[in-house]
N, C-alpha and C. Protein backbone atom coordinates (compact mmCIF):
# COMPACT_ATOMS: atom_id res chain seq x y z
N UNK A 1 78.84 23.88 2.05
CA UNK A 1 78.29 25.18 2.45
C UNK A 1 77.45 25.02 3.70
N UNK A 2 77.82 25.66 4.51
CA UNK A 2 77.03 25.99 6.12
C UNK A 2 75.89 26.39 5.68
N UNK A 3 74.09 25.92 5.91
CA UNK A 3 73.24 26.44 5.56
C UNK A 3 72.30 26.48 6.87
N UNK A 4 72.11 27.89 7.21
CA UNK A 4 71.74 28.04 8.40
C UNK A 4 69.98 28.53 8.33
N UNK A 5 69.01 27.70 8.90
CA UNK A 5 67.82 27.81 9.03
C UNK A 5 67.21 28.96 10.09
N UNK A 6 66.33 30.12 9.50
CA UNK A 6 66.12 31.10 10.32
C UNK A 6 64.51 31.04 10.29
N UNK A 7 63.86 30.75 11.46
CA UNK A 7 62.72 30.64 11.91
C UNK A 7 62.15 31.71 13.25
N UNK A 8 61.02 31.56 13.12
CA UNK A 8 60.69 32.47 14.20
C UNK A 8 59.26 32.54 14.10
N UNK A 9 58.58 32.86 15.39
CA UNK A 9 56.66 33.28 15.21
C UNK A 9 56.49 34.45 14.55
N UNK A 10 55.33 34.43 14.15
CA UNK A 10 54.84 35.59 13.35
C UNK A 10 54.94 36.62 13.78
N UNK A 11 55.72 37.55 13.36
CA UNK A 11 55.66 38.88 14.00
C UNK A 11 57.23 39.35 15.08
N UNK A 12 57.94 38.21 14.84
CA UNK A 12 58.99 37.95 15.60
C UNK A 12 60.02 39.08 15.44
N UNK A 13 60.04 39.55 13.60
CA UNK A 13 60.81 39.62 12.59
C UNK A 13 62.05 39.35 12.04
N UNK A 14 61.50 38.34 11.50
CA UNK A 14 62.65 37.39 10.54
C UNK A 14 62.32 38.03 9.12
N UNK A 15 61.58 38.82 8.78
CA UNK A 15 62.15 39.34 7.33
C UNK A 15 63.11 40.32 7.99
N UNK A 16 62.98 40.51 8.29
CA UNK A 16 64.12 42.22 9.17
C UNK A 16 65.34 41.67 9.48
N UNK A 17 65.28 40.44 10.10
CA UNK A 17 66.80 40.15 10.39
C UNK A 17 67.16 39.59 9.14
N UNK A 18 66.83 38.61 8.24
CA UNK A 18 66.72 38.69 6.56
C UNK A 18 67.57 39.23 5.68
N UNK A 19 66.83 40.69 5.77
CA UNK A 19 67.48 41.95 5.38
C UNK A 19 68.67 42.14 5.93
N UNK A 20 68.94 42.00 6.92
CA UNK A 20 69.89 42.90 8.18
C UNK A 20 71.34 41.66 7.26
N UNK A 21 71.25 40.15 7.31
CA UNK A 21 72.13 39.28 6.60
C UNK A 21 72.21 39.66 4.96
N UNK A 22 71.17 39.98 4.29
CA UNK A 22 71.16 40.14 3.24
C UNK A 22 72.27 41.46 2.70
N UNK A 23 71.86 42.62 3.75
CA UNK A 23 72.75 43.79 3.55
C UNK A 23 74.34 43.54 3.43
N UNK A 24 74.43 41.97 4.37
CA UNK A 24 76.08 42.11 4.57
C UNK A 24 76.46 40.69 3.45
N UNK A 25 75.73 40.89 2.57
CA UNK A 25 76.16 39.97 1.13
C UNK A 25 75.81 38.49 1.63
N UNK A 26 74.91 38.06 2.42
CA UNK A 26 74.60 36.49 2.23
C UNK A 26 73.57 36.22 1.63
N UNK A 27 73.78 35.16 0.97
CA UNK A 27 72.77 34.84 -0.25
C UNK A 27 71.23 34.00 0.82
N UNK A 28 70.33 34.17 0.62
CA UNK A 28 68.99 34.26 1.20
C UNK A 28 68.52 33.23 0.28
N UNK A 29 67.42 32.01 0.73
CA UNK A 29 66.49 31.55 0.35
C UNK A 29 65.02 31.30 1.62
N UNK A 30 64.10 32.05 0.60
CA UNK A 30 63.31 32.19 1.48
C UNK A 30 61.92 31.44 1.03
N UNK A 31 61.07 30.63 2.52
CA UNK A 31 60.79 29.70 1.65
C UNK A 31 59.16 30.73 1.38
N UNK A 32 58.85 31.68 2.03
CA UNK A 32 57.79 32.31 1.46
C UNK A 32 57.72 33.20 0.51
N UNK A 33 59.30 33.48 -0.10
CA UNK A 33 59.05 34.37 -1.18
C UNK A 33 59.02 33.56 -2.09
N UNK A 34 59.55 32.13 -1.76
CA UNK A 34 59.10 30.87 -3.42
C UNK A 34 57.63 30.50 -3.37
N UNK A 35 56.90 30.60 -2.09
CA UNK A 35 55.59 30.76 -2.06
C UNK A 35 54.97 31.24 -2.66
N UNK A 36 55.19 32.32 -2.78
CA UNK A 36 54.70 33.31 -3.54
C UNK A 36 55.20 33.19 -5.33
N UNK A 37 56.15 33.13 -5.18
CA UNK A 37 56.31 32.54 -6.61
C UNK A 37 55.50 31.44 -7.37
N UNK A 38 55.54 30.37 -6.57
CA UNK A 38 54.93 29.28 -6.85
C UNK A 38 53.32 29.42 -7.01
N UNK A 39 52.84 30.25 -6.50
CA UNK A 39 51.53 30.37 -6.26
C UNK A 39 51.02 31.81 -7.57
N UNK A 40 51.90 32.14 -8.14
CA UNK A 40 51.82 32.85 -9.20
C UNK A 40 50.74 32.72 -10.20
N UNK A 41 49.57 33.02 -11.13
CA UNK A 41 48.78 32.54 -11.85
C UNK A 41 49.44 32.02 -12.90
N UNK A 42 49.59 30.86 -13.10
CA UNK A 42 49.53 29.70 -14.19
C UNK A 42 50.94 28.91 -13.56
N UNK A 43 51.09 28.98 -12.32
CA UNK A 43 52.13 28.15 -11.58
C UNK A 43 51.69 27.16 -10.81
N UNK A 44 52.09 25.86 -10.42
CA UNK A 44 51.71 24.95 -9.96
C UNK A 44 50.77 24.48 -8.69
N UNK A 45 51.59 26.07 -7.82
CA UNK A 45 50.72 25.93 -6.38
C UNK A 45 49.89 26.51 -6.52
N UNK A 46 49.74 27.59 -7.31
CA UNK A 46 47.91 28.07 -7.44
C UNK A 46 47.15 27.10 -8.24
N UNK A 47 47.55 26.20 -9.15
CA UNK A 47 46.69 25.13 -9.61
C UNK A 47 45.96 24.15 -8.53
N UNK A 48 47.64 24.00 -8.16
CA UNK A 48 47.14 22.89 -7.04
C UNK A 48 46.27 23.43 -5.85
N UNK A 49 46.30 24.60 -5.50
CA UNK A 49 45.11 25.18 -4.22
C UNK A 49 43.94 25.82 -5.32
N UNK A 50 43.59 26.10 -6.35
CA UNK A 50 42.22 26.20 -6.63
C UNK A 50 41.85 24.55 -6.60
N UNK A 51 42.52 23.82 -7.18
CA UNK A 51 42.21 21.94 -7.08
C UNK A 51 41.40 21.84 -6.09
N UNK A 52 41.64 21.96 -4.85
CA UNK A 52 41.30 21.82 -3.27
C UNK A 52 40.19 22.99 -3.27
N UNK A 53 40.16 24.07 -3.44
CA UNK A 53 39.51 25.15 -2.71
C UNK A 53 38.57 25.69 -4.14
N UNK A 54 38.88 25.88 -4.89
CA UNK A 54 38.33 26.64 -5.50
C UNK A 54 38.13 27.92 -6.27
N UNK A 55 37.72 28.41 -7.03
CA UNK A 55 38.14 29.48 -7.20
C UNK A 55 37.76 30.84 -6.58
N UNK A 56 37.12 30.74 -5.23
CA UNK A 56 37.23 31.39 -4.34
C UNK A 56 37.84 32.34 -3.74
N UNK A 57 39.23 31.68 -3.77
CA UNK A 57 40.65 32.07 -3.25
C UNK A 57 41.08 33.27 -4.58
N UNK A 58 41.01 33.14 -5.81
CA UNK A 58 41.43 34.19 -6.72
C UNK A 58 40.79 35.69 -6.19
N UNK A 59 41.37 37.08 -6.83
CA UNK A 59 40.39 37.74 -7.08
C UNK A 59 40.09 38.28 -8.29
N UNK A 60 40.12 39.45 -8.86
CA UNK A 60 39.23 39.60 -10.29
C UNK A 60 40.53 39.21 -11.04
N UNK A 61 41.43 39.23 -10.96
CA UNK A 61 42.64 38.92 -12.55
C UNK A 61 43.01 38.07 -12.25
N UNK A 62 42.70 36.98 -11.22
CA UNK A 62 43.52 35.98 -11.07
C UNK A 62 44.09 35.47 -10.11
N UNK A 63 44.63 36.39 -9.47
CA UNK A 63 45.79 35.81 -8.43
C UNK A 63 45.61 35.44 -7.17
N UNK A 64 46.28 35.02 -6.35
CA UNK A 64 45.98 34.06 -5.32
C UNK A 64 45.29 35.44 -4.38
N UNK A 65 44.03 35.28 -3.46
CA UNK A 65 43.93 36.20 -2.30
C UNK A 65 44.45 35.88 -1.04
N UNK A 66 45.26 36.32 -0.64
CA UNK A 66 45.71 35.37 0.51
C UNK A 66 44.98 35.54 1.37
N UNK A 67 44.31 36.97 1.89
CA UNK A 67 43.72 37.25 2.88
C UNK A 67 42.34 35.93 2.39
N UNK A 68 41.83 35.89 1.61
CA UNK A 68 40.57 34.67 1.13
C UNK A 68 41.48 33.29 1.91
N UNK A 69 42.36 33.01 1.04
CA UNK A 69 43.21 32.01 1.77
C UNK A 69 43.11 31.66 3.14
N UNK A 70 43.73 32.80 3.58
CA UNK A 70 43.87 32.55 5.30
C UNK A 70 43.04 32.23 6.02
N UNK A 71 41.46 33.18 5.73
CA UNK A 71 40.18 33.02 6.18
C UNK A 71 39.87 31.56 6.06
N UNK A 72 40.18 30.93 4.97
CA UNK A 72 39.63 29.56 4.81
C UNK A 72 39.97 28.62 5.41
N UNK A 73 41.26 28.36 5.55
CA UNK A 73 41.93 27.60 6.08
C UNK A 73 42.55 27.68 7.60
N UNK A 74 42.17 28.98 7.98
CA UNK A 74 42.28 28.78 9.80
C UNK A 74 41.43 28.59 10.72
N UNK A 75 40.50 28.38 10.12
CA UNK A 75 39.56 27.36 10.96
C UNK A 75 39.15 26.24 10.88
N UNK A 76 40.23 25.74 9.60
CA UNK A 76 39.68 24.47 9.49
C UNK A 76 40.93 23.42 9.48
N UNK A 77 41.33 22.75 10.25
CA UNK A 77 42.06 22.06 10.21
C UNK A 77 42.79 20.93 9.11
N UNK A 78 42.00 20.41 8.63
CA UNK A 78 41.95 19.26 7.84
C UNK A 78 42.00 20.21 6.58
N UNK A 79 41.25 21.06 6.40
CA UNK A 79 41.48 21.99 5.27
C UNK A 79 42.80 22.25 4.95
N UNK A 80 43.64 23.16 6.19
CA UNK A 80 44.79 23.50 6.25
C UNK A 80 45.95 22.48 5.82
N UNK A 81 45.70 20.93 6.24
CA UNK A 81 46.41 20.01 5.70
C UNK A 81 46.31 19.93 4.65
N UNK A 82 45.31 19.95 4.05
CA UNK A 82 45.07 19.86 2.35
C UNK A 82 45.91 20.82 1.57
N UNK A 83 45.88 22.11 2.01
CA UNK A 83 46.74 23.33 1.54
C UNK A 83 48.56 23.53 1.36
N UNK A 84 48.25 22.41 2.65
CA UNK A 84 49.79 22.35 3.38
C UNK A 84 50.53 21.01 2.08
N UNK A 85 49.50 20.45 1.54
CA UNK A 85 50.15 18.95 0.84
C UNK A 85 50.33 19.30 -0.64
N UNK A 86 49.93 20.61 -0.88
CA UNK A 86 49.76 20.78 -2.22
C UNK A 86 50.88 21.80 -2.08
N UNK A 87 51.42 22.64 -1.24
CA UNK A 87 52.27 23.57 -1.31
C UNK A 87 53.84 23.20 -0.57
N UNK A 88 53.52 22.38 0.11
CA UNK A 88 55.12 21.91 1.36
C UNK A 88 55.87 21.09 0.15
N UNK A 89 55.26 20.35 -0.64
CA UNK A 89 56.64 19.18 -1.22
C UNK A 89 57.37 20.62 -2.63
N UNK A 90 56.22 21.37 -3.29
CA UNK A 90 56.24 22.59 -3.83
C UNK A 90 57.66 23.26 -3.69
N UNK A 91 57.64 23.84 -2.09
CA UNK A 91 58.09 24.92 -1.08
C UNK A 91 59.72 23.82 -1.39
N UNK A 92 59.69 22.97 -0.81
CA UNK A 92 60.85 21.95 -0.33
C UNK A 92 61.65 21.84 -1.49
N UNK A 93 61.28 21.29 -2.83
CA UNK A 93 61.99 21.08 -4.10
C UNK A 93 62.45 22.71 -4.45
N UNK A 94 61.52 23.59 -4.41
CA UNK A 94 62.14 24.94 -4.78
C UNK A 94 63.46 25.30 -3.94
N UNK A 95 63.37 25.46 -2.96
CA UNK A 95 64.40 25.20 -1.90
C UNK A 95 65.91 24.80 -2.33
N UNK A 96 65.56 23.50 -2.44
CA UNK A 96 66.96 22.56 -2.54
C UNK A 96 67.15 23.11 -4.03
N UNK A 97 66.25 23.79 -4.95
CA UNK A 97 67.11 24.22 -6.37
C UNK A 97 68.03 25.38 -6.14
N UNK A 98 66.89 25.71 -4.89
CA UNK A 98 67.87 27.76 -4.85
C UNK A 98 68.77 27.32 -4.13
N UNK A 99 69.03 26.63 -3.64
CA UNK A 99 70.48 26.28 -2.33
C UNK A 99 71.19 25.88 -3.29
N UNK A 100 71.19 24.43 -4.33
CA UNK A 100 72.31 24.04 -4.73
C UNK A 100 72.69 25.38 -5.93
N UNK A 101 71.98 26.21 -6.18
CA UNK A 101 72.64 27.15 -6.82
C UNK A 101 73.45 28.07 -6.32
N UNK A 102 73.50 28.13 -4.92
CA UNK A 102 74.39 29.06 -3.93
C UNK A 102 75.86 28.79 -4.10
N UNK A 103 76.85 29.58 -4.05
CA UNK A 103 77.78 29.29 -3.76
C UNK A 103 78.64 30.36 -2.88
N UNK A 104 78.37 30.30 -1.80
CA UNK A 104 78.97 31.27 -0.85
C UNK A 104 79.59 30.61 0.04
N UNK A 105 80.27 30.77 1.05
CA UNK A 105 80.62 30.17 2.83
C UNK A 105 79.37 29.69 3.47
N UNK A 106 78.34 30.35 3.34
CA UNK A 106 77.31 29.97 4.10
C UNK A 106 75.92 30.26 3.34
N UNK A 107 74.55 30.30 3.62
CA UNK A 107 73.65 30.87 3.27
C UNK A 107 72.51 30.74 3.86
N UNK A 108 71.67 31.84 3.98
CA UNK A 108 70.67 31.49 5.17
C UNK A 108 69.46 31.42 4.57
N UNK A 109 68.58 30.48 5.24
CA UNK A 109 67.28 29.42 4.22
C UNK A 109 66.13 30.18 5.73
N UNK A 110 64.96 30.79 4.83
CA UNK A 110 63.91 31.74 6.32
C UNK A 110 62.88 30.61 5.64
N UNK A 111 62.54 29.84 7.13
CA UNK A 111 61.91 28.82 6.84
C UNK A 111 60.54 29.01 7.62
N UNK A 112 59.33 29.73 7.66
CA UNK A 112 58.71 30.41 9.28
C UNK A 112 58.20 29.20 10.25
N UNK A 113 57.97 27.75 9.17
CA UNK A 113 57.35 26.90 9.50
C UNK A 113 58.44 25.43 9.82
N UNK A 114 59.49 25.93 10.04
CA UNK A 114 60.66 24.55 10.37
C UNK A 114 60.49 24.08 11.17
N UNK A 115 59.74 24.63 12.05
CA UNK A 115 59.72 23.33 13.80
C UNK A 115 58.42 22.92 13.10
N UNK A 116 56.99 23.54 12.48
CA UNK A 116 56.36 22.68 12.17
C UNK A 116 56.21 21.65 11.15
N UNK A 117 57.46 21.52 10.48
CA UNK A 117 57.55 21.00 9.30
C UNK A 117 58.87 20.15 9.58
N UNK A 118 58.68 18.77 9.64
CA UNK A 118 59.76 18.26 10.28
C UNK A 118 60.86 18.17 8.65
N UNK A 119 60.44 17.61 7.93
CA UNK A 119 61.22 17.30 6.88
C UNK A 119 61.98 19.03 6.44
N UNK A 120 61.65 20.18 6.81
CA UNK A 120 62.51 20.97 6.28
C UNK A 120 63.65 21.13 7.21
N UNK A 121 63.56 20.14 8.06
CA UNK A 121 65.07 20.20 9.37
C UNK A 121 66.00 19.76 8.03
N UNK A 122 65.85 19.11 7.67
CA UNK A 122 66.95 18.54 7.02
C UNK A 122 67.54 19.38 5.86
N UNK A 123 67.01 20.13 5.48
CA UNK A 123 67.66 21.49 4.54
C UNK A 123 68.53 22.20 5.39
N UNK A 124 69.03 22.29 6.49
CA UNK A 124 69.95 23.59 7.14
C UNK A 124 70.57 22.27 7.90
N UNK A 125 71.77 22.65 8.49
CA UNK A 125 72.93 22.22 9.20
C UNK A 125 72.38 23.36 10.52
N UNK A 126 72.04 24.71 11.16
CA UNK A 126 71.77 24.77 12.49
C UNK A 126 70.79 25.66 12.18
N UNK A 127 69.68 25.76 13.29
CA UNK A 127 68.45 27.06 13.12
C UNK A 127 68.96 28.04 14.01
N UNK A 128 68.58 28.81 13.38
CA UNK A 128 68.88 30.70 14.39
C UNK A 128 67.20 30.93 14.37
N UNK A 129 66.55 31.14 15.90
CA UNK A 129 65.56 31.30 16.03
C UNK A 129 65.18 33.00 16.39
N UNK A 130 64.34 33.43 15.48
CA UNK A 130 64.21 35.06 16.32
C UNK A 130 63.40 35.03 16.78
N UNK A 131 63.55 35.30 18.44
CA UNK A 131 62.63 35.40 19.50
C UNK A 131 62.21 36.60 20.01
N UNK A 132 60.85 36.86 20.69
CA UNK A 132 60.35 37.53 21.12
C UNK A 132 59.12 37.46 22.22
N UNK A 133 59.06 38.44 23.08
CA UNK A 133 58.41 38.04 23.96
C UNK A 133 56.74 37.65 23.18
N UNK A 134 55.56 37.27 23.76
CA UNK A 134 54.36 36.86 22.94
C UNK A 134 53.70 37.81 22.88
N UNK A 135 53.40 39.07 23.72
CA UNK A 135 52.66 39.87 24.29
C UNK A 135 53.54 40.86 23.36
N UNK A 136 54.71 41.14 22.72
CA UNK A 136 54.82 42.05 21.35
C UNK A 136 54.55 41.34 20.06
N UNK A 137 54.57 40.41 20.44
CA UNK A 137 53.88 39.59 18.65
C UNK A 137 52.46 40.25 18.90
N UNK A 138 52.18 39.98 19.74
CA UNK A 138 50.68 40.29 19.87
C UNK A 138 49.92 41.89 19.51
N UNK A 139 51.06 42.65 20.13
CA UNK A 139 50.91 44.35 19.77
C UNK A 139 51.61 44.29 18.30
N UNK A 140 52.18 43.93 18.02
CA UNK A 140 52.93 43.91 16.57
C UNK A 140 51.72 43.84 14.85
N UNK A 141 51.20 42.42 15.56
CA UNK A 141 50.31 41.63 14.90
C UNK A 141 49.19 42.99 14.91
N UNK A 142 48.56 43.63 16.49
CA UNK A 142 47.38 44.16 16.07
C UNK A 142 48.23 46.00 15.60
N UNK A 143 48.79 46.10 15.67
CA UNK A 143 49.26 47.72 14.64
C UNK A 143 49.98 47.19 13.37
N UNK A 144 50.28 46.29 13.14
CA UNK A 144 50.92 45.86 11.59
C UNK A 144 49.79 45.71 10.85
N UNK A 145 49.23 44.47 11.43
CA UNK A 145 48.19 44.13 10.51
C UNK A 145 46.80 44.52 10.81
N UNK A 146 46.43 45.27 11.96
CA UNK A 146 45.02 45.41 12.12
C UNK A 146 44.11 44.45 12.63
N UNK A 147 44.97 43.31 13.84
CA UNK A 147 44.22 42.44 13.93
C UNK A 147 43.38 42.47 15.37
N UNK A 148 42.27 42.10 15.69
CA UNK A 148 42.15 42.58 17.21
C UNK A 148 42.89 41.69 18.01
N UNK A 149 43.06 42.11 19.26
CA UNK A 149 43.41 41.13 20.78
C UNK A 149 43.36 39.75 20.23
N UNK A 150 42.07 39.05 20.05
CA UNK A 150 41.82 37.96 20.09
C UNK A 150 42.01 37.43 18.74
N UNK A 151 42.34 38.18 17.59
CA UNK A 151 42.40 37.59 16.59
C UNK A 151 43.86 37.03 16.38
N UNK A 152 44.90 38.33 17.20
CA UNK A 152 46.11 38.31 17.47
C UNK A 152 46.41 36.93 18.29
N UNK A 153 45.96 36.51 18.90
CA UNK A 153 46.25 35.49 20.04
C UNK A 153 45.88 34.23 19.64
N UNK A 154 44.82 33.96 18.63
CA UNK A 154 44.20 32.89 17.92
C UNK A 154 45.02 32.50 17.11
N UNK A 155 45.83 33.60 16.43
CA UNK A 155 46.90 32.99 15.31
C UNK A 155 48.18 32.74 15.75
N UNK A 156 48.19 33.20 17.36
CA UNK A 156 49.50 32.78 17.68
C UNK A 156 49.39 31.29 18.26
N UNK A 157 48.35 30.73 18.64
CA UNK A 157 47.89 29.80 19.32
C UNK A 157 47.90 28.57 18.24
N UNK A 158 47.69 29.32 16.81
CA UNK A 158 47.85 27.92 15.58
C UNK A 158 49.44 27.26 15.28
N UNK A 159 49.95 28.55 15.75
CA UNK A 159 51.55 28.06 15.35
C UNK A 159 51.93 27.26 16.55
N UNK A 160 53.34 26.72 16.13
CA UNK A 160 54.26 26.12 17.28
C UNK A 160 54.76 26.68 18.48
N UNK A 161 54.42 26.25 19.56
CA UNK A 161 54.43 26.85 20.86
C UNK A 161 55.66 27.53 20.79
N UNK A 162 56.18 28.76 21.19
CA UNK A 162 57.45 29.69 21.38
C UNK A 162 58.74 28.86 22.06
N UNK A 163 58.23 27.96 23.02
CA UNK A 163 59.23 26.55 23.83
C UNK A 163 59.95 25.75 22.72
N UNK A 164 58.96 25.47 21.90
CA UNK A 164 58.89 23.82 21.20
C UNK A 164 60.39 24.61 20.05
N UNK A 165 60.36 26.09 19.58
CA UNK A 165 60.88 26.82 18.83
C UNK A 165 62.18 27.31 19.29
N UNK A 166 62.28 27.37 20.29
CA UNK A 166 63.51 27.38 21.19
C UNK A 166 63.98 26.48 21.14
N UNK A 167 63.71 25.23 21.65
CA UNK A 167 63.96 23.95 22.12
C UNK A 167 64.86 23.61 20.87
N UNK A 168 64.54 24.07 19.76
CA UNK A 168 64.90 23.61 18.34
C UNK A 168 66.07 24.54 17.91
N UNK A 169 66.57 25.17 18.97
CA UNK A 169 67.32 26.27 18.32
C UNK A 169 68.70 25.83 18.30
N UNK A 170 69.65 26.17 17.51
CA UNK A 170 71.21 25.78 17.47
C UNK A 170 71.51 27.85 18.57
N UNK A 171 71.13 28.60 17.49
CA UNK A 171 71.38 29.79 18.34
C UNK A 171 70.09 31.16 17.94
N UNK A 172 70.06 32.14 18.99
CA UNK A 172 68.69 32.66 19.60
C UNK A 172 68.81 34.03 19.53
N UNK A 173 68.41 34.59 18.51
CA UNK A 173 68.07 36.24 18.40
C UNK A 173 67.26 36.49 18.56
N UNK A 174 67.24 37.49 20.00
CA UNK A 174 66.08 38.37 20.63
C UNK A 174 66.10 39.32 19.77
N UNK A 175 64.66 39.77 19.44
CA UNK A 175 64.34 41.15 18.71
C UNK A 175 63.20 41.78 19.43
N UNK A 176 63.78 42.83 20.54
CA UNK A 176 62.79 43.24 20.99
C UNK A 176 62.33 44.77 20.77
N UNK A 177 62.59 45.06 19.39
CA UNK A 177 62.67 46.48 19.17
C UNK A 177 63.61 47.36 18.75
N UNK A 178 65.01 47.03 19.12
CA UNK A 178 66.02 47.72 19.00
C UNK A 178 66.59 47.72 18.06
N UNK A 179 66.40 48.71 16.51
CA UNK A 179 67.08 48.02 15.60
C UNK A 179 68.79 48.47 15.21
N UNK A 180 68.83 49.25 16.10
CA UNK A 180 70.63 49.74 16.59
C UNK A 180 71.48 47.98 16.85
N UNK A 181 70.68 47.61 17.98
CA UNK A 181 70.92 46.59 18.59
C UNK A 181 71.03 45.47 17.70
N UNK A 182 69.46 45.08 16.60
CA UNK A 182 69.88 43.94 16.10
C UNK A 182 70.81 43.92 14.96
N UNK A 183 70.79 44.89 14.30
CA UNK A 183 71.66 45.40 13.27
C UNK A 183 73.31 44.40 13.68
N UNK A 184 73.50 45.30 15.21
CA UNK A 184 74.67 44.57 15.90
C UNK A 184 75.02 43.06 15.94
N UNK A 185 73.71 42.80 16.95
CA UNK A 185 73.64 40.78 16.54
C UNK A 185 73.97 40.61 15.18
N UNK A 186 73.31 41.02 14.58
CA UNK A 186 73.69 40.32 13.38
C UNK A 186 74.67 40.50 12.73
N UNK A 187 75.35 41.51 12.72
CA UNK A 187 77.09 41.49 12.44
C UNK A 187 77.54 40.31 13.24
N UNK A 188 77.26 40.30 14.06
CA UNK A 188 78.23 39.29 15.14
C UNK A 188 78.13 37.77 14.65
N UNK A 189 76.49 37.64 14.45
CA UNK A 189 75.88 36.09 14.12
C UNK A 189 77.07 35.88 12.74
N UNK A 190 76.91 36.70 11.98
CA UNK A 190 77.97 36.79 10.35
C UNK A 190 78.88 36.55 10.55
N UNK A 191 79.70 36.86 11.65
CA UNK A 191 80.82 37.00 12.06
C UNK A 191 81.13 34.92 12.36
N UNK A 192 80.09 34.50 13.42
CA UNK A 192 80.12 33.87 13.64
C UNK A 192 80.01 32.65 13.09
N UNK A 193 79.10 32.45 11.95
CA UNK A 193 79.08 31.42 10.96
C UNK A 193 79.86 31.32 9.69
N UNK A 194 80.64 32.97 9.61
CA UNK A 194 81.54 32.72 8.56
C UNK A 194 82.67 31.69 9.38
N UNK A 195 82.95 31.77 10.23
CA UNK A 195 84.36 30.92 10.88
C UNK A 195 83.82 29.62 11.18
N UNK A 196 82.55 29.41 11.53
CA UNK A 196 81.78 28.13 11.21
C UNK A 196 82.35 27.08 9.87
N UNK A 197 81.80 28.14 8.74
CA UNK A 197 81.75 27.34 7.95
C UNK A 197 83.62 27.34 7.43
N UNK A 198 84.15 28.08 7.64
CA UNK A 198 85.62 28.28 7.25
C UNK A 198 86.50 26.83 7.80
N UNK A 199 85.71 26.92 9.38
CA UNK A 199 86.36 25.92 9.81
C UNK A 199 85.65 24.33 9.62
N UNK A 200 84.62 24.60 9.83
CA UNK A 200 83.58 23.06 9.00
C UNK A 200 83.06 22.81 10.28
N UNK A 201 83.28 23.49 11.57
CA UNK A 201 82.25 23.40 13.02
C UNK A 201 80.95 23.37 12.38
N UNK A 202 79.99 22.94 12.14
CA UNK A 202 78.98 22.90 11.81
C UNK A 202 77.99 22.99 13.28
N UNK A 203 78.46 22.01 14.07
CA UNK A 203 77.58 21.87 15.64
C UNK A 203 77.92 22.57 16.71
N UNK A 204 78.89 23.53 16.64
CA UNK A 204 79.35 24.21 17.98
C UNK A 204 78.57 24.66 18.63
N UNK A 205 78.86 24.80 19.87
CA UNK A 205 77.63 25.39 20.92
C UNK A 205 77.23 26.85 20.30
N UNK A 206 75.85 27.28 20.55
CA UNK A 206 75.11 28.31 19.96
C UNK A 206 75.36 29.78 20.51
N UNK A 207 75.11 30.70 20.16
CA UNK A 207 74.97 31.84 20.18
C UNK A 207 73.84 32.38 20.96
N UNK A 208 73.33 33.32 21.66
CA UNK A 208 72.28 33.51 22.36
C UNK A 208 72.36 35.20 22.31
N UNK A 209 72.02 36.22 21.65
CA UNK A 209 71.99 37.55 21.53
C UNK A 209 70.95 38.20 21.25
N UNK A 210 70.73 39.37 21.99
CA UNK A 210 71.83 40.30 22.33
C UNK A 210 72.18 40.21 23.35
């Protein structure tokens, strides 16, 4: 099975293109909705991050705060590793259960953190990166989430440079708004990895759309 890695910066939208594959019947593993699973009250990764943090991070019934979360751990580096060691090997084993349960032509694995996470290269055969210019992550970030200018730019500044994410790409979906448009790419990308995997090209030269 062709398992194609879909990454992108925050705000890029890779749940949207997600969806957009999901609509046309490919089976999805995503590694932040096992996040979220995993981090469930009386599940392993919320054990393992109150371990580290505390019970801080809960709020009144229990469950993980992420917004508490986030606060904690983005300013602190070494913190963030701590978070990252209790949830990445977590994230990774969940992964490889939901994949080997796939059985389709292909299936696409939304990984947000694959260029920063070297060991999840090795779960996908090629990455489809969704790109966008920085300066709409940035307007995205502050009308989605309410974040200011600088708060917007601070969190883009923690992730992996937009280059380093490219650089890593097998093939490159621009999303700059148009969802007529990406709707389109992504028929096409479908188009394109079903004959991938039909034919067993796994490495062919990439795609670059719209």
């Amino acid at each position: 099975m062709l398992r194609v890695g879909l990454t992108g910066g925050i705000a890029s939208g890779k749940s949207l293109v997600a969806a957009e594959f999901a609509l046309l019947g490919v089976p999805v593993a995503d590694a932040d909705a096992l996040s979220r699973e995993l981090t469930a009250p009386g599940e392993p990764g919320l054990k393992g991050l109150v371990a580290v943090l505390g019970t801080d991070i809960l709020d009144a019934h229990g469950h993980l705060d992420r917004g508490a979360l986030r606060r904690r751990v983005f300013s602190d580096p070494a913190l963030r590793s701590k978070v990252d060691g209790v949830l990445h090997p977590l994230i990774l084993e969940a992964l490889k259960d939901r994949l080997a349960a796939i059985r389709a032509p292909y299936a696409l694995v939304v990984i947000p953190l694959l260029t920063e996470v070297p060991a999840t290269r090795d779960l996908v055969d090629r990455v489809l990166v969704v790109d966008c210019p920085e300066e709409l992550q940035v307007n995205r970030l502050m009308s989605r989430d309410g974040e200011t200018e600088a708060q917007a730019r601070a969190i883009l500044s923690a992730q992996a440079p937009r280059a380093a994410r490219l650089k890593a790409a097998s093939d490159i979906l621009l999303n700059a708004g148009d969802k007529t448009v990406l709707t389109g790419a992504v028929a096409r990308l479908n188009g394109f990895y079903l004959e991938l995997a039909a034919q067993g090209d796994l490495q062919r030269t990439g795609l670059r759309l719209p």
